[in-house]
Protein backbone atom coordinates (compact mmCIF):
# COMPACT_ATOMS: atom_id res chain seq x y z
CA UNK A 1 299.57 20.93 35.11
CA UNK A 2 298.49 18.77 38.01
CA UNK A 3 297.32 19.97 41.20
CA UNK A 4 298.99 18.55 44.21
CA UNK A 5 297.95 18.52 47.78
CA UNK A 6 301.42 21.17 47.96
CA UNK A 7 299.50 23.37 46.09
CA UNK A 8 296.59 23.24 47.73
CA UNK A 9 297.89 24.44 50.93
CA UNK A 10 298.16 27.73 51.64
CA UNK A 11 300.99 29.44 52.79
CA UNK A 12 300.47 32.09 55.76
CA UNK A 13 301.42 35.53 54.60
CA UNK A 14 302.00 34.25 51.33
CA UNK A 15 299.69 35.77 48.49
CA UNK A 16 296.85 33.85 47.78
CA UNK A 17 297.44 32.62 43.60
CA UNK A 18 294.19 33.77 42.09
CA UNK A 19 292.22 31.25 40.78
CA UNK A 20 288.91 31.95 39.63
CA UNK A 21 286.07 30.48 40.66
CA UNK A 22 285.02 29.25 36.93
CA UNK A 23 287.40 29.84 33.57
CA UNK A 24 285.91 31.80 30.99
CA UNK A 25 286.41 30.14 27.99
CA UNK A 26 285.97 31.52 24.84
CA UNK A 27 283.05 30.32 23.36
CA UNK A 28 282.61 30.12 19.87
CA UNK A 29 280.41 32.87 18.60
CA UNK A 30 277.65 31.04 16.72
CA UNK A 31 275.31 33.59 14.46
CA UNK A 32 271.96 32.01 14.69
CA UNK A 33 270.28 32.74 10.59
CA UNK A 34 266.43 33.30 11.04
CA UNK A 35 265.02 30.33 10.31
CA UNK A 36 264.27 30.68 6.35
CA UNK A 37 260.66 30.96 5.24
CA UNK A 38 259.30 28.29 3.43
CA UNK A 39 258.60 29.06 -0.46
CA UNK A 40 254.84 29.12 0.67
CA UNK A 41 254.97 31.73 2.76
CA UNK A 42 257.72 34.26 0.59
CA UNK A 43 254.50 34.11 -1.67
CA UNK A 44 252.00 34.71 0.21
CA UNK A 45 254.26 37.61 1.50
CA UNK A 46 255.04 39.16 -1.39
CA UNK A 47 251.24 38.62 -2.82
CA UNK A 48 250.05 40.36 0.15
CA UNK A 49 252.58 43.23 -0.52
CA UNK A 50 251.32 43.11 -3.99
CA UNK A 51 247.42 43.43 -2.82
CA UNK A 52 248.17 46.42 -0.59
CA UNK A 53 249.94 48.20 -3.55
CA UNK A 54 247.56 47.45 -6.00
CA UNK A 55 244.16 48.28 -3.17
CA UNK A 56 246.32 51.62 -2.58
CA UNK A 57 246.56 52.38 -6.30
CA UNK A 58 242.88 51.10 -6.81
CA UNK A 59 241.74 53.53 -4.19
CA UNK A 60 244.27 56.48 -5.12
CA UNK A 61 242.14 56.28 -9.25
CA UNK A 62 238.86 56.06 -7.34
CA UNK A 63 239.21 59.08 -5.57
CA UNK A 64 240.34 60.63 -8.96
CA UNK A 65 237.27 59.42 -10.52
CA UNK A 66 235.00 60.55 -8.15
CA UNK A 67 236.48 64.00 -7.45
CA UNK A 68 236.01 64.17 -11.93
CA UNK A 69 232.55 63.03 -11.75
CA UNK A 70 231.71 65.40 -8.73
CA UNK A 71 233.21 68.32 -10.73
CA UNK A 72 231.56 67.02 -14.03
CA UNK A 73 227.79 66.28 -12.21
CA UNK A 74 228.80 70.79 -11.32
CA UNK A 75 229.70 71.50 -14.90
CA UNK A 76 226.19 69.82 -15.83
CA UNK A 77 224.39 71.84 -13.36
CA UNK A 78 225.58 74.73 -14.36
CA UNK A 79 224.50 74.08 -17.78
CA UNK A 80 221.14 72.96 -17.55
CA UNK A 81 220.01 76.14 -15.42
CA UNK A 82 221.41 78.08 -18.43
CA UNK A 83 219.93 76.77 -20.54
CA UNK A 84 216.36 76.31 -18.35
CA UNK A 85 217.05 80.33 -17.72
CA UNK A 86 217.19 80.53 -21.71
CA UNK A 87 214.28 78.56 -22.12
CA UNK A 88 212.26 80.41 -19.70
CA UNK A 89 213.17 83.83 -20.84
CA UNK A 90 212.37 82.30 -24.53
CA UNK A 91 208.94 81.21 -23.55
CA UNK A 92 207.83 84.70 -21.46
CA UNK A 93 208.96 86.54 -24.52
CA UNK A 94 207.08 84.49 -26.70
CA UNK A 95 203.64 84.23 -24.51
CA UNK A 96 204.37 88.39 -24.81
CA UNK A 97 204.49 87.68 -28.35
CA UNK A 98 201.49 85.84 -28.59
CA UNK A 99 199.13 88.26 -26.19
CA UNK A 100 200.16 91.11 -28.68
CA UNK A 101 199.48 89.47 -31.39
CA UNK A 102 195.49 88.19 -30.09
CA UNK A 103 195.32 92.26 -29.00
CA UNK A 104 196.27 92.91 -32.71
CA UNK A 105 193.56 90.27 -33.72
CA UNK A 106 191.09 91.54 -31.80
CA UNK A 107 191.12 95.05 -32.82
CA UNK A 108 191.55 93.81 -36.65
CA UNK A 109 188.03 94.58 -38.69
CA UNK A 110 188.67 91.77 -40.91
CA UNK A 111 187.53 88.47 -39.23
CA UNK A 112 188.79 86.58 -42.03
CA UNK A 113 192.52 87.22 -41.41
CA UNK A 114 191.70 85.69 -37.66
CA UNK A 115 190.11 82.51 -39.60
CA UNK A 116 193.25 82.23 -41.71
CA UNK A 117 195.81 82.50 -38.87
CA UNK A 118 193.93 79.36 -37.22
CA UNK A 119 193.68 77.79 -40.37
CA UNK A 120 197.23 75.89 -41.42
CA UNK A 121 197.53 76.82 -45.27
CA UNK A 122 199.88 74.30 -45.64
CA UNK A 123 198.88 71.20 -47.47
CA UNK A 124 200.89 68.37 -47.24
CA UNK A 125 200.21 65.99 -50.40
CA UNK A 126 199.42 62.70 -48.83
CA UNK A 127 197.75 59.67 -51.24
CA UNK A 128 193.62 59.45 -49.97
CA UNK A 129 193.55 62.74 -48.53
CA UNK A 130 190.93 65.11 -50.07
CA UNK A 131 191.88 67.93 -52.21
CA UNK A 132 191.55 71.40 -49.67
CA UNK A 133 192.92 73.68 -51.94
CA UNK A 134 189.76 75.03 -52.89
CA UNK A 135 188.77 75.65 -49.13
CA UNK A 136 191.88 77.35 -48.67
CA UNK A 137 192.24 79.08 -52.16
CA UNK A 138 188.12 80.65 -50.86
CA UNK A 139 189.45 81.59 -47.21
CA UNK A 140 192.20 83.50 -48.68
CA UNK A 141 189.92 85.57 -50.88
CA UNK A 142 187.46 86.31 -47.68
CA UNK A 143 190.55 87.30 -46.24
CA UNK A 144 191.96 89.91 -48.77
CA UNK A 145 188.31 91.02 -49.91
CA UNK A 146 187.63 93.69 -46.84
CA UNK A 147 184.59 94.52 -48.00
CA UNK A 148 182.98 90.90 -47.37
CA UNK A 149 184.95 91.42 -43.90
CA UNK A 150 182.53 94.12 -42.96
CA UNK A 151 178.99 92.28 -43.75
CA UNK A 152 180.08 89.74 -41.20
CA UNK A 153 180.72 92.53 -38.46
């Protein structure tokens, strides 16, 4: 279709043809892709994906561990002030023990039984060591004979 000067002229009380300014033409519709990431960088992605994971698991067991140890560092407590409350009981009973026992002494007549409890009867049979057990076998005697006892008092 050619334009002529005819056509360009306008005709009074004519309609105007519409023409419009510009023709929209349809324009191909072109889908840009991202541009694609080098192999380089997909692995440093996915490695960095990786890391966070594995820091998040990482941190997820340390809190575990430490919430254990916290509870086991209680469980330990606990026990050792049993068992220092055991002990201490053990060792008041046993200085009661003991006081008795040096009132008992004291009021005993026989000083010989005294001798003897300080004296360990025990002999252990050790090569080079001198023969006691005629000390001991004469302490015991003093000790059963009350009469011997009383010269000493």
């Amino acid at each position: 279709m050619m334009n002529t000067a005819s056509d360009d002229i306008m005709i009074l009380g004519a309609p105007a043809e519409e023409t419009a300014p510009f023709e929209l033409a349809a324009a191909p519709v072109v889908f840009e892709e991202p541009p694609q990431e080098s192999p380089m960088a997909q692995w440093n992605r996915e490695f960095q994906e990786a890391l966070k994971i594995r820091k998040e698991e990482e941190n997820a067991a340390k809190a575990g561990h430490i919430e254990q140890a916290r509870k086991d560092l209680e469980d330990f407590q606990a026990q050792r002030e049993k068992k220092k409350e055991a002990r201490m009981a053990k060792n008041r009973s046993d200085e009661q023990q003991k006081l008795e026992d040096m009132e008992a002494d004291l009021e005993n007549d026989n000083s010989w039984q005294r001798v003897v409890k300080m004296v360990e009867l025990q002999q252990d049979s050790v090569d080079g060591m001198r023969d006691s057990k005629r000390m001991i076998d004469v302490l015991i005697k003093m000790k059963n004979d009350p009469e011997r006892a009383l010269v000493l008092v």
